[in-house]
C-alpha atoms as a PDB file:
ATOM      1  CA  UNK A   1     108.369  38.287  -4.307  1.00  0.00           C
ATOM      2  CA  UNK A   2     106.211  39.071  -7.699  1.00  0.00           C
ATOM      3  CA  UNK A   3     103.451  37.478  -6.199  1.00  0.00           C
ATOM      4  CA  UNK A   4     103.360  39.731  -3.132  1.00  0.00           C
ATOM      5  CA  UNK A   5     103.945  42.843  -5.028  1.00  0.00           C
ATOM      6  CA  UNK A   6     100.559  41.618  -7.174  1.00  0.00           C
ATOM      7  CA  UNK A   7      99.054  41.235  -3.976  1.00  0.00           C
ATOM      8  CA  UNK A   8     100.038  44.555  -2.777  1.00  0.00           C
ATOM      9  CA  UNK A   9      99.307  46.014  -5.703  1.00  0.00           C
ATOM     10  CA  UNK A  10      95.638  44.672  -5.366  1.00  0.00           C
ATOM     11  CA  UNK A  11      95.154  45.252  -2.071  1.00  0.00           C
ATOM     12  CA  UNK A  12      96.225  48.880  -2.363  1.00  0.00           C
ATOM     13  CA  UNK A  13      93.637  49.259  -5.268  1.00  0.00           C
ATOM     14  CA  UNK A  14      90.794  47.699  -3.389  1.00  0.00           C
ATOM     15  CA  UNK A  15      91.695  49.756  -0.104  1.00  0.00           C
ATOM     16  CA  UNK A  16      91.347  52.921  -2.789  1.00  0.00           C
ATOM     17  CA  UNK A  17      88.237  51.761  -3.883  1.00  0.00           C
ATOM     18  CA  UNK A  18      86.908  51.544  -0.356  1.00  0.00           C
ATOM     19  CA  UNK A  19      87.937  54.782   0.942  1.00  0.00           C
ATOM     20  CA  UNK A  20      86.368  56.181  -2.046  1.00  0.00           C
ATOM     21  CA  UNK A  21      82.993  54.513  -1.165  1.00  0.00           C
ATOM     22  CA  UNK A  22      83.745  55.838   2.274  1.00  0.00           C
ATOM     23  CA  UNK A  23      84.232  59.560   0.838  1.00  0.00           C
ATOM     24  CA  UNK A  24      81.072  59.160  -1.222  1.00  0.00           C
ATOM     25  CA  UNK A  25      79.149  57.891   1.680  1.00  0.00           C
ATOM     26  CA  UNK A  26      80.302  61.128   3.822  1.00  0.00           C
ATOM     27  CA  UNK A  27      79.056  63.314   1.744  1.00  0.00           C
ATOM     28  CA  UNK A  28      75.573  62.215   1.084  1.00  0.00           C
ATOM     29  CA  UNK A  29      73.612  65.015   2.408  1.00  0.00           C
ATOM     30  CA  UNK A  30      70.950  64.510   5.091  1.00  0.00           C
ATOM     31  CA  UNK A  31      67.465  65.124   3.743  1.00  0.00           C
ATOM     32  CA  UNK A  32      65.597  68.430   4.732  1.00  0.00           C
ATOM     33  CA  UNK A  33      63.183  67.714   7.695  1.00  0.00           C
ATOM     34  CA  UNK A  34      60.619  71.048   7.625  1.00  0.00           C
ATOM     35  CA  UNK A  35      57.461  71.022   9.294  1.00  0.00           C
ATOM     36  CA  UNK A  36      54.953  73.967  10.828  1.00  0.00           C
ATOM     37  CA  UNK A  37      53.896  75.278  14.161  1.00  0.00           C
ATOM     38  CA  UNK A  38      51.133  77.713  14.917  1.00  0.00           C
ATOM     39  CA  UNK A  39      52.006  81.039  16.629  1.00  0.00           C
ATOM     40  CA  UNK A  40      50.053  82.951  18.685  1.00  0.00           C
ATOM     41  CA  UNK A  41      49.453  85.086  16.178  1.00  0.00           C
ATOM     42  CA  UNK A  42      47.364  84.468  13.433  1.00  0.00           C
ATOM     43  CA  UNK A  43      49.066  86.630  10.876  1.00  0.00           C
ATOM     44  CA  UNK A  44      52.389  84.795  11.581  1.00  0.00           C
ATOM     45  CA  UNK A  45      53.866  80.812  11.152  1.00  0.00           C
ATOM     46  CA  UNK A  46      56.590  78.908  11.713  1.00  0.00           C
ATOM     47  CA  UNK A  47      58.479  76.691  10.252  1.00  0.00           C
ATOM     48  CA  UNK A  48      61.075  74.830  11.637  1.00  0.00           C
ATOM     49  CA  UNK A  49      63.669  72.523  10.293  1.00  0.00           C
ATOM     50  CA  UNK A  50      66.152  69.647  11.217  1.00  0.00           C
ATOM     51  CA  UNK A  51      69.303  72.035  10.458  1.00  0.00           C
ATOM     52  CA  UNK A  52      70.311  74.947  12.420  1.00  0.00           C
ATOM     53  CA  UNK A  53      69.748  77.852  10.016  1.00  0.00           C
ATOM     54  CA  UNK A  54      71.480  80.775  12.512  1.00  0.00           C
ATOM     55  CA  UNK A  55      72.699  81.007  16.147  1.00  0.00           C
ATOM     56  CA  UNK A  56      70.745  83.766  17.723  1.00  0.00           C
ATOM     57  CA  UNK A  57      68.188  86.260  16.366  1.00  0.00           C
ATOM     58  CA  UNK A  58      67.819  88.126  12.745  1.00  0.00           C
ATOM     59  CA  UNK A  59      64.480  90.006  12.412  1.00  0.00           C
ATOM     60  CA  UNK A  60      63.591  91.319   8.763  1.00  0.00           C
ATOM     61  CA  UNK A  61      60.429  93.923   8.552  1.00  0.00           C
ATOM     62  CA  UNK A  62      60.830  94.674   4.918  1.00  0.00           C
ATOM     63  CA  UNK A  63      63.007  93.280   1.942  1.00  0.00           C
ATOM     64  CA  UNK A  64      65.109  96.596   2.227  1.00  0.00           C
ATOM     65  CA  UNK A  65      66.808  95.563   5.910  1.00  0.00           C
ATOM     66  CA  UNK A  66      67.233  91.756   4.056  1.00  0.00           C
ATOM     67  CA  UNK A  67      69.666  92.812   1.411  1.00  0.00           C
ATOM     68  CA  UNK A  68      72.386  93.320   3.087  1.00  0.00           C
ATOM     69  CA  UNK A  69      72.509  90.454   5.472  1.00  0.00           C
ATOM     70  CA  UNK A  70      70.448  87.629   4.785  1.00  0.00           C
ATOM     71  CA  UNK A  71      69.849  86.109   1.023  1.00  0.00           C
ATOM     72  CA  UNK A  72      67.622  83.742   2.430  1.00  0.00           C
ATOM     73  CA  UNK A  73      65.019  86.136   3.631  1.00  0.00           C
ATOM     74  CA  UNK A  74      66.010  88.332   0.723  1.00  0.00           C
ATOM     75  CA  UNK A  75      64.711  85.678  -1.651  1.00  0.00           C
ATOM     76  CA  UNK A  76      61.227  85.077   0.675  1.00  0.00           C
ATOM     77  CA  UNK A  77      60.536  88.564   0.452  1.00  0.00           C
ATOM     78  CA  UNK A  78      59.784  87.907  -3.051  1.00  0.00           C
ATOM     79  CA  UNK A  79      57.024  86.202  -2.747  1.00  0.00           C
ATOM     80  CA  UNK A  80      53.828  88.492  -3.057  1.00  0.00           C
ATOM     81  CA  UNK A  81      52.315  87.664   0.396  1.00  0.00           C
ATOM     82  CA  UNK A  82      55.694  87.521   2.541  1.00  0.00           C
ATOM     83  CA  UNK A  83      55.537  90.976   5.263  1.00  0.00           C
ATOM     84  CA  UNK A  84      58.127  89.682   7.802  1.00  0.00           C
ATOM     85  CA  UNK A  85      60.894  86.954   8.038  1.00  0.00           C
ATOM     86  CA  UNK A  86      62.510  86.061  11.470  1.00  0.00           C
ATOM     87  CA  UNK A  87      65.309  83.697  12.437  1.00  0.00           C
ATOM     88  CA  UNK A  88      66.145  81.938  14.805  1.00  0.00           C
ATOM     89  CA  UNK A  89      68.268  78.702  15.577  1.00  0.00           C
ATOM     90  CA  UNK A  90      66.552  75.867  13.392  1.00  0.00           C
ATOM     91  CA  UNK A  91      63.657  77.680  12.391  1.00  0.00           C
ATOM     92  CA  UNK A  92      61.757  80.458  10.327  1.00  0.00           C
ATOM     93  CA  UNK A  93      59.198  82.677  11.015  1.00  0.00           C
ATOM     94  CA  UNK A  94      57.207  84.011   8.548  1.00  0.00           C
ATOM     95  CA  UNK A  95      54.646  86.597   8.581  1.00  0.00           C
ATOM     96  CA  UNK A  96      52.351  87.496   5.686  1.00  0.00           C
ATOM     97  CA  UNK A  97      49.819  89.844   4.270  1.00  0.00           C
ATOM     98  CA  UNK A  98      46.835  90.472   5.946  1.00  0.00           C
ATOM     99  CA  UNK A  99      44.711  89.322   2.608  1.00  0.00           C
ATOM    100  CA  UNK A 100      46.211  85.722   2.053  1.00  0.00           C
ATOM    101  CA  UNK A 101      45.197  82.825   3.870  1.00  0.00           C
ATOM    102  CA  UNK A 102      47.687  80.073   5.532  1.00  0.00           C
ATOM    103  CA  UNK A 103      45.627  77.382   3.604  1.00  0.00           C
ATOM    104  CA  UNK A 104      46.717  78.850  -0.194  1.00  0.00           C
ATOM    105  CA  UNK A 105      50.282  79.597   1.010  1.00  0.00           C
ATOM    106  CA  UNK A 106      51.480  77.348   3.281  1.00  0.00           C
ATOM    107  CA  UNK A 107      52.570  74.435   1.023  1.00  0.00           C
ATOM    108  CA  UNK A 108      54.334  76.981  -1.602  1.00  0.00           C
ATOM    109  CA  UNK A 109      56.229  78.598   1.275  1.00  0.00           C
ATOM    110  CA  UNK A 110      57.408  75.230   3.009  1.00  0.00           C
ATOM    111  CA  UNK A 111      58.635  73.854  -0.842  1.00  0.00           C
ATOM    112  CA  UNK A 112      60.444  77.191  -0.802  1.00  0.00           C
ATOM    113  CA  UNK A 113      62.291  77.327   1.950  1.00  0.00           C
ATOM    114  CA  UNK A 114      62.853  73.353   1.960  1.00  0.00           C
ATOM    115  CA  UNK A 115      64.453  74.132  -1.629  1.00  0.00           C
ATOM    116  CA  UNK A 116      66.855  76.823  -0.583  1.00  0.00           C
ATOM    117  CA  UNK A 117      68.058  74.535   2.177  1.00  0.00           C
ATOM    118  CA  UNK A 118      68.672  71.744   0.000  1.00  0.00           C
ATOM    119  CA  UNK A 119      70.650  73.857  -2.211  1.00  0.00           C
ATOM    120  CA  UNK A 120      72.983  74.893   0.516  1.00  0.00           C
ATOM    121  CA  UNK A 121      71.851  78.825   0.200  1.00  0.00           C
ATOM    122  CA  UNK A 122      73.398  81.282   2.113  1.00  0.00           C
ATOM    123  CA  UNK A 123      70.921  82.194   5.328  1.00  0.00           C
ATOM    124  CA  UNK A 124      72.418  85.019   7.267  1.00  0.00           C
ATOM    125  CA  UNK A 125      75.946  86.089   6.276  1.00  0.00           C
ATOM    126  CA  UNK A 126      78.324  85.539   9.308  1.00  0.00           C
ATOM    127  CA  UNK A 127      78.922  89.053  10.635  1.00  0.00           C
ATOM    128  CA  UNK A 128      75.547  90.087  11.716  1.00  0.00           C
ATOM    129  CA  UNK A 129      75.523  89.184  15.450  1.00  0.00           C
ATOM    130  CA  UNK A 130      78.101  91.267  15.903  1.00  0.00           C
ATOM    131  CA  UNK A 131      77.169  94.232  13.767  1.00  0.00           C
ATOM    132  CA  UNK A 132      74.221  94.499  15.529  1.00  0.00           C
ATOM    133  CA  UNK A 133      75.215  93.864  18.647  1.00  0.00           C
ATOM    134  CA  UNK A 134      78.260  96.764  18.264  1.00  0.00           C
ATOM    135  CA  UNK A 135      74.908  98.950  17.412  1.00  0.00           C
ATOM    136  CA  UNK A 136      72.872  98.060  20.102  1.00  0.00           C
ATOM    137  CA  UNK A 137      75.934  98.850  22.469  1.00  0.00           C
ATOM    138  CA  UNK A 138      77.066 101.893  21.076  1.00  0.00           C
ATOM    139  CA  UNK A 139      73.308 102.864  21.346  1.00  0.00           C
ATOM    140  CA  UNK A 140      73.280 102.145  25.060  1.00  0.00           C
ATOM    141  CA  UNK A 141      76.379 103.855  25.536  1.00  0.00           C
ATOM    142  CA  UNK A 142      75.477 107.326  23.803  1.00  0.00           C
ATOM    143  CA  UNK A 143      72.265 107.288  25.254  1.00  0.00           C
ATOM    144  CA  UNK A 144      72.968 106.271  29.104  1.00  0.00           C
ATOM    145  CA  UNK A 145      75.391 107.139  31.665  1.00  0.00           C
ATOM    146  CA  UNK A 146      76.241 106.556  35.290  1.00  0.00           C
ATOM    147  CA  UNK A 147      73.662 104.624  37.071  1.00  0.00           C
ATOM    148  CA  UNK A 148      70.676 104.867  34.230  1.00  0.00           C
ATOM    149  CA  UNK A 149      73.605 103.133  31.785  1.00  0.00           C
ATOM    150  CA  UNK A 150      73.370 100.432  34.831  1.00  0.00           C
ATOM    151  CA  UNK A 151      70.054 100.220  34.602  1.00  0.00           C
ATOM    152  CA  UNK A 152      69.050 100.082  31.403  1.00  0.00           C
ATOM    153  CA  UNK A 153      71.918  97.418  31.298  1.00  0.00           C
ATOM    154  CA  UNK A 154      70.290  95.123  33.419  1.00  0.00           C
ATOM    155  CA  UNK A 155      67.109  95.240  31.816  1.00  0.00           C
ATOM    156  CA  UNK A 156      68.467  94.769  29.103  1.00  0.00           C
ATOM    157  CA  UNK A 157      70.164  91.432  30.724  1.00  0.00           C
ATOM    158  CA  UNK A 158      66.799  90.387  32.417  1.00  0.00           C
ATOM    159  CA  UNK A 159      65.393  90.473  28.755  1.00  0.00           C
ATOM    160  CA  UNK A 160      67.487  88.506  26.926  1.00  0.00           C
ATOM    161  CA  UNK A 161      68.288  85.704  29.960  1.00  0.00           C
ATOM    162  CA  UNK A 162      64.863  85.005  31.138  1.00  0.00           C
ATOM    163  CA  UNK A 163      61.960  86.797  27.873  1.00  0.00           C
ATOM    164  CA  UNK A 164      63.501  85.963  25.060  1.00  0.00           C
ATOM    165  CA  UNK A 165      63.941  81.736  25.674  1.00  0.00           C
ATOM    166  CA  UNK A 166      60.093  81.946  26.200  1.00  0.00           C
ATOM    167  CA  UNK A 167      58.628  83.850  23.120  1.00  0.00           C
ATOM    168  CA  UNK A 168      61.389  82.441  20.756  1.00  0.00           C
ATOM    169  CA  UNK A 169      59.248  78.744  21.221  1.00  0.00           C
ATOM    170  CA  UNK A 170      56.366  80.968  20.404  1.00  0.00           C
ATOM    171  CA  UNK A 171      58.510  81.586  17.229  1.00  0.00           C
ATOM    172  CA  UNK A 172      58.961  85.351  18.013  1.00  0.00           C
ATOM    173  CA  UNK A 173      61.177  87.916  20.042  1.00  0.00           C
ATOM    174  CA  UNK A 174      61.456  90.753  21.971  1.00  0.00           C
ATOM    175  CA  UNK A 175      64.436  93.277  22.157  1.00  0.00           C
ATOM    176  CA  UNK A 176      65.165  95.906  24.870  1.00  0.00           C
ATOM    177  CA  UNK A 177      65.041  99.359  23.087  1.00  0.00           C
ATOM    178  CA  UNK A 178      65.417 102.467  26.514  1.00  0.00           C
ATOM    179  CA  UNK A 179      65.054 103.333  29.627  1.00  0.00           C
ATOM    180  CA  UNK A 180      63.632 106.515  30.333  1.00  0.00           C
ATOM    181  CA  UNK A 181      61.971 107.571  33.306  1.00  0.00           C
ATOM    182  CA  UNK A 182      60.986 104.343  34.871  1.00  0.00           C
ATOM    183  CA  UNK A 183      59.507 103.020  31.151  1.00  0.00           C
ATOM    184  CA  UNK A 184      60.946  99.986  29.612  1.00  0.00           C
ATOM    185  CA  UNK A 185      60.473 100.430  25.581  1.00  0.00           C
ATOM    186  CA  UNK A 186      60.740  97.117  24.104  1.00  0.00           C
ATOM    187  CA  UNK A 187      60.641  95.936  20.651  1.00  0.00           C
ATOM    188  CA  UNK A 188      58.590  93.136  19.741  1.00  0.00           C
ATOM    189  CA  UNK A 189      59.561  90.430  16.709  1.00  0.00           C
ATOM    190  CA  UNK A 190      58.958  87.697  14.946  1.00  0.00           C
ATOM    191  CA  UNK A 191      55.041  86.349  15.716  1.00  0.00           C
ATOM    192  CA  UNK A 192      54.901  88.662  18.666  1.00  0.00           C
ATOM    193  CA  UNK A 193      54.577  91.497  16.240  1.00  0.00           C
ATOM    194  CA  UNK A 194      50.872  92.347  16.064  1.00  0.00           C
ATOM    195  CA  UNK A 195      49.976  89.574  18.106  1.00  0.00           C
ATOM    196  CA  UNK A 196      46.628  89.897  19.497  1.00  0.00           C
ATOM    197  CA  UNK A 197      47.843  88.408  23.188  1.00  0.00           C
ATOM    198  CA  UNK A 198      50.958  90.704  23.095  1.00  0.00           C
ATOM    199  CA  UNK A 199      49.528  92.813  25.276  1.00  0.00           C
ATOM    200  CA  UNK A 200      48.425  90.563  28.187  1.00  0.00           C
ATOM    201  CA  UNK A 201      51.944  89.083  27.851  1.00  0.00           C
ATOM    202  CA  UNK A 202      53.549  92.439  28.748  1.00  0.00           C
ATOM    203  CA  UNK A 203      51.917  93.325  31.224  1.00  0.00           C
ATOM    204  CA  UNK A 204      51.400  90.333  33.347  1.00  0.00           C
ATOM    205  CA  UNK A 205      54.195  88.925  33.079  1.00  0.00           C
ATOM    206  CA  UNK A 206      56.908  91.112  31.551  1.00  0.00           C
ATOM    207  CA  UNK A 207      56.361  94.297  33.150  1.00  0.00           C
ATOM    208  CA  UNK A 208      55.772  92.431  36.390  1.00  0.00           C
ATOM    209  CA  UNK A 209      58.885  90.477  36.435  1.00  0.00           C
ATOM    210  CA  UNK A 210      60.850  93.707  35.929  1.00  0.00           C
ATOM    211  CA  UNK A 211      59.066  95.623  38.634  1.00  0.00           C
ATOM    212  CA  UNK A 212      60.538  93.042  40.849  1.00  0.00           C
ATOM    213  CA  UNK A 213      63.642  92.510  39.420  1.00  0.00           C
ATOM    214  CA  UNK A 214      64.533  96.605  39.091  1.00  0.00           C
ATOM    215  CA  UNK A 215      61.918  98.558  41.774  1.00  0.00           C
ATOM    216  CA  UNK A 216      63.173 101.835  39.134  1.00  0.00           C
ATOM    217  CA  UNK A 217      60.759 100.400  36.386  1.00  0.00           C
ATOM    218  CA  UNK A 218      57.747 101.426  36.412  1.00  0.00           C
ATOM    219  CA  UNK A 219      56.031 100.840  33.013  1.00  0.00           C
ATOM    220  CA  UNK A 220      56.922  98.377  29.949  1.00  0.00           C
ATOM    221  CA  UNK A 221      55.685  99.487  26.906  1.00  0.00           C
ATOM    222  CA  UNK A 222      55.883  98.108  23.655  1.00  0.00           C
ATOM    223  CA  UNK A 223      56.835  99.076  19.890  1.00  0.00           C
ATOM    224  CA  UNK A 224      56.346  96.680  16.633  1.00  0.00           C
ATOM    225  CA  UNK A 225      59.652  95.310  15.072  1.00  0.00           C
END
């Protein structure tokens, strides 16, 4: 009976030991994965990652909007050549100063944001979907009624089901802003803002599609993020 009480004893300790290995193995972190892709537009990169960083959309024109909702684009914005900073799923888009080149910044900025990720930093703080999604409703719903709220509803559906899965591989986005008239005002994000091609891309295909889709537009015009 001593014997197997030893043996217990043992085994209980090595089992202990084991799990413990198995605990330690669990939490190894995976290593960062960050690489770039070109945008359309020149002024603008993107960098995307092996983690997802943010489940939609969070556009930042100027460290001021950051502060409040995202640390991670907060802390970018410190860097001297950083203008914009757009999320999106698993990846970043960054747009600088017109007076820096890609080739002296690119390295610095893909250390940076490869750091903060490794260090577990906060990247959007969970409540901003749905702040700005209460504003963009309550904006629809002060501004529209009857059959233009309709309207500028399903434009506003047409936008985000069959624009926004396009330009986001582009590493950009475009928002609906009103409906007035028969013109579509859009917002453009990300590496669609300034975008030399921007244009073309809203008017052949954008405004098109939504001629077809809603015979009451008539225009689509756009307005930087």
């Amino acid at each position: 009976m001593r014997f197997f009480l030893l043996e217990c004893k043992d085994l209980i300790k090595e089992n202990k030991l084991n799990f413990t290995n198995i605990n330690q193995m669990e939490t190894v972190k995976s290593p960062v994965m960050l690489y770039t892709e070109q945008t359309p537009n020149p002024e603008s990169l993107k960098f995307v990652t092996n983690k997802m960083l943010f489940r939609g959309t969070a556009d930042f024109r100027e460290a001021e909007s950051a502060v409040e909702w995202s640390p991670m684009a907060t802390e970018l914005f410190k860097l001297p050549y950083v203008k914009g900073v757009y999320i999106c799923n698993n990846f970043v888009t960054i747009s600088k100063e017109f007076n820096y080149a890609w080739e002296d910044i690119m390295l610095k900025t893909k250390e940076f944001i490869k750091n903060y990720l490794e260090e577990d930093g906060t990247v959007v703080i969970e409540g901003y979907a749905e702040a700005m999604a209460k504003i963009e409703s309550d904006k629809i719903s002060a501004q529209y009624s009857g059959t233009e709220g309709e309207l500028a509803t399903k434009i506003k559906q047409i936008i985000d089901t069959y624009v926004k899965p396009a330009v986001e591989m582009d590493g950009g986005n475009i928002e609906f802003k009103s409906f007035n008239n028969g013109v579509v005002s859009v917002i453009l994000q990300g590496s669609c803002s300034g975008c030399p091609s921007s244009s073309v891309t809203l008017k052949s295909g954008i405004e098109g599609m939504l001629k077809r889709m809603v015979p009451e537009v008539t225009e689509v015009v756009s307005e930087m993020g």
